[in-house]
N, C-alpha and C. Protein backbone atom coordinates (compact mmCIF):
# COMPACT_ATOMS: atom_id res chain seq x y z
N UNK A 1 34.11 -28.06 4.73
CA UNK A 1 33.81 -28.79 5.96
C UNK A 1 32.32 -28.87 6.27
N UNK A 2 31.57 -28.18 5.79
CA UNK A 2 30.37 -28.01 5.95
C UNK A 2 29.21 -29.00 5.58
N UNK A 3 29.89 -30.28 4.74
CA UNK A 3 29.90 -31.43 4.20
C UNK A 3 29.41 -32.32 5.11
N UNK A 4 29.86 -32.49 5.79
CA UNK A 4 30.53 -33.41 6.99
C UNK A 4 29.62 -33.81 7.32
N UNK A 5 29.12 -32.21 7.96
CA UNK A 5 27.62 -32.05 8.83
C UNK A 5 26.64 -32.48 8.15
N UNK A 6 26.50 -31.73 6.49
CA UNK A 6 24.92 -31.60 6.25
C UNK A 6 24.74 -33.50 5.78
N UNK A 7 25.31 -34.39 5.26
CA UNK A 7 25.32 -35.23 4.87
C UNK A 7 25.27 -36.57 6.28
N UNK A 8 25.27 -36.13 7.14
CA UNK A 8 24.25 -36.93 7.68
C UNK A 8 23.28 -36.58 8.64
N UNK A 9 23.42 -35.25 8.49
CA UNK A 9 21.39 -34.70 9.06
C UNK A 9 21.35 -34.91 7.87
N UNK A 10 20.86 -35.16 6.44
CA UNK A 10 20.30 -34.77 5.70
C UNK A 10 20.09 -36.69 5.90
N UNK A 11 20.92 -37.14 5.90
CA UNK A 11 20.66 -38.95 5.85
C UNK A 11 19.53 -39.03 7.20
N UNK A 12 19.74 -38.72 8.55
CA UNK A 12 18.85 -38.73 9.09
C UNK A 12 17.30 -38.06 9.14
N UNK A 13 17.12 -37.07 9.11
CA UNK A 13 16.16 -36.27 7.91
C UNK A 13 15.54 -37.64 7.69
N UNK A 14 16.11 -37.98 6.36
CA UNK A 14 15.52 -38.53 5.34
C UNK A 14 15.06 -40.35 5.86
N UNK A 15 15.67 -40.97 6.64
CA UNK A 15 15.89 -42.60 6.55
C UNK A 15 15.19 -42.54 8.15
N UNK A 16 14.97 -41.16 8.93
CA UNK A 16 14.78 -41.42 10.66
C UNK A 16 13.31 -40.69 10.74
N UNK A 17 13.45 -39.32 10.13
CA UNK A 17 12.05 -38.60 10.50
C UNK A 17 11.28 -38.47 9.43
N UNK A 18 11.49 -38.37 8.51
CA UNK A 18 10.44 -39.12 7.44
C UNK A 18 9.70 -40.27 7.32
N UNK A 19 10.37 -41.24 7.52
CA UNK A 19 9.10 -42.17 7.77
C UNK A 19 8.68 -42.69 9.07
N UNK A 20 9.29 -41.74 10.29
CA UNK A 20 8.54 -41.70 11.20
C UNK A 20 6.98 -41.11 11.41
N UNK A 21 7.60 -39.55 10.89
CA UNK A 21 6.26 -38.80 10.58
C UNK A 21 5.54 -39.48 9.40
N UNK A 22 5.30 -40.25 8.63
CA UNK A 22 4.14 -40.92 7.90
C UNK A 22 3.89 -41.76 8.45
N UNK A 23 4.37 -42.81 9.50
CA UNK A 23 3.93 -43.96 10.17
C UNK A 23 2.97 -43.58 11.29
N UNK A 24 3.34 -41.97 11.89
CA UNK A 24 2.72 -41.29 12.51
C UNK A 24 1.10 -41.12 12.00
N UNK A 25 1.14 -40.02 11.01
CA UNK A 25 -0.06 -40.17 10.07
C UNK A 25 -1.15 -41.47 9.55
N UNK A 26 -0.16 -42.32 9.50
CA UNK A 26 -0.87 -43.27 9.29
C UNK A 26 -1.56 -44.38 10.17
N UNK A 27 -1.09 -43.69 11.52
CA UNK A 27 -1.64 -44.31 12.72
C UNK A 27 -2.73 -43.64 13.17
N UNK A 28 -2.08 -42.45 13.49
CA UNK A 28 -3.28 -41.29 13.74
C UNK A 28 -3.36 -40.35 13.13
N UNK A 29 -4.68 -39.93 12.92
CA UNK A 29 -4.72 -38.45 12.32
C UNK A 29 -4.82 -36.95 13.25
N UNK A 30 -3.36 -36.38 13.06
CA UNK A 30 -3.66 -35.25 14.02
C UNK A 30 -4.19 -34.23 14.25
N UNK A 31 -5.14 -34.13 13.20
CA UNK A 31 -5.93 -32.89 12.93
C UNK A 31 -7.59 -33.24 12.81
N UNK A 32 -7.50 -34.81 12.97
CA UNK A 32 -8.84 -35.24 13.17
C UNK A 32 -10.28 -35.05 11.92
N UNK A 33 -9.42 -34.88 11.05
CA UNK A 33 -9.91 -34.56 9.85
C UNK A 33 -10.76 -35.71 9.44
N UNK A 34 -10.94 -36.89 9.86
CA UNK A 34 -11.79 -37.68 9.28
C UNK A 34 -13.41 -37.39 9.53
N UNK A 35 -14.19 -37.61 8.91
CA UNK A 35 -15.57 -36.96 9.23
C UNK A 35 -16.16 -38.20 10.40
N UNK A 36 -17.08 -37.88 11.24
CA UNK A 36 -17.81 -38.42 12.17
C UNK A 36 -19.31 -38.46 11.37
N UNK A 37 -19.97 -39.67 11.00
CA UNK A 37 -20.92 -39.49 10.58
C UNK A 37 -21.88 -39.75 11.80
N UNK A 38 -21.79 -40.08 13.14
CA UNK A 38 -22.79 -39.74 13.97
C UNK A 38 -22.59 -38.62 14.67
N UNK A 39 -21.77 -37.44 14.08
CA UNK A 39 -21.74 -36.16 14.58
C UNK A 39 -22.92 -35.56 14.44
N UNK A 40 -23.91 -34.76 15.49
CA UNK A 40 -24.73 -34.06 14.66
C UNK A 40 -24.35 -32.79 14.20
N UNK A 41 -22.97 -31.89 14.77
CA UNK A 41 -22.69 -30.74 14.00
C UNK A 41 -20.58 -30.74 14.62
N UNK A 42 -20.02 -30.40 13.88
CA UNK A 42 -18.43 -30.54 14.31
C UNK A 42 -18.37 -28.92 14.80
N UNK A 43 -19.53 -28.05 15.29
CA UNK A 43 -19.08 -26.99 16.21
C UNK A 43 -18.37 -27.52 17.18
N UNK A 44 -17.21 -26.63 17.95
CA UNK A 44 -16.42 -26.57 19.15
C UNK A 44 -16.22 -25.00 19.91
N UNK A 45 -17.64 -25.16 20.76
CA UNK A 45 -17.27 -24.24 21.47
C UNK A 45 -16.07 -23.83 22.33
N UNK A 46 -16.00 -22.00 22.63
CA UNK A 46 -14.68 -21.97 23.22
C UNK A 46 -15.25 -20.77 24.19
N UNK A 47 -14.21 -20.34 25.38
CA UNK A 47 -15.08 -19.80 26.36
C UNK A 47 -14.69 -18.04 25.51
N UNK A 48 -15.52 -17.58 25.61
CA UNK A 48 -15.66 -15.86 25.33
C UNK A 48 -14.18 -15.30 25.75
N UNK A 49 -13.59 -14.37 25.16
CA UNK A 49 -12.60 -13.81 25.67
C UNK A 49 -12.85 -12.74 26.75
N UNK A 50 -12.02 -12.17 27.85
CA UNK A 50 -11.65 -11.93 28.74
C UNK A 50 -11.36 -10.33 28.46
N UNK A 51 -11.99 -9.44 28.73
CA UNK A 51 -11.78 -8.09 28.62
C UNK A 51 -10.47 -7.82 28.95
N UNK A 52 -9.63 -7.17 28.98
CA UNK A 52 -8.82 -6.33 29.26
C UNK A 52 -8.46 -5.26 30.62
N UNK A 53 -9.52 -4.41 30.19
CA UNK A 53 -10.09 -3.31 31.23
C UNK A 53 -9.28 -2.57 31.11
N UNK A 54 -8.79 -2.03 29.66
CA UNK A 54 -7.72 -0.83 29.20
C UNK A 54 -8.53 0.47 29.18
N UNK A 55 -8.19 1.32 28.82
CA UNK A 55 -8.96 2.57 28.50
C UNK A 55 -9.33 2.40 26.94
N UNK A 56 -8.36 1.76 26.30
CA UNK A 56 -8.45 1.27 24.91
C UNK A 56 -9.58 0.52 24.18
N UNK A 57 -9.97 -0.12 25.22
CA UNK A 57 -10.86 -1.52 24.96
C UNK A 57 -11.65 -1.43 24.48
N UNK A 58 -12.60 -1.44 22.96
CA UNK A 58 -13.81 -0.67 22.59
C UNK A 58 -14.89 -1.49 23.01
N UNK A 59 -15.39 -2.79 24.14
CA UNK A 59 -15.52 -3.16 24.69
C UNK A 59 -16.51 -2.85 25.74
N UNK A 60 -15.54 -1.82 26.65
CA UNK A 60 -16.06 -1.12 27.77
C UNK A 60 -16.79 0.14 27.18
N UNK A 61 -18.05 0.20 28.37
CA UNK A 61 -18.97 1.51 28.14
C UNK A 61 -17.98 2.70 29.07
């Protein structure tokens, strides 16, 4: 019985989210991986992390 099931998630899978996700890709890139050539540097700052204030923290004086 187990048939039943996998044979058409596996059809949808294949004919619904597969070439959704490449039409995706091929629209946009989600990782932004294309280079910027009027970038002057692809740093991305991020804000400092946030102490704790454990006794643990090697951190604190």
């Amino acid at each position: 019985m187990p048939t039943v099931r996998t044979v058409p998630l596996f059809l949808a899978y294949y004919f619904v989210l597969t070439p959704y996700g490449l039409a995706r890709r091929v629209i946009r890139d989600p990782l932004a991986r294309r280079p910027d050539r009027r970038a002057a540097s692809y740093w991305t700052f991020t804000a400092p992390a946030r102490s704790s204030g454990t006794a643990n923290d090697p951190g604190r004086v």
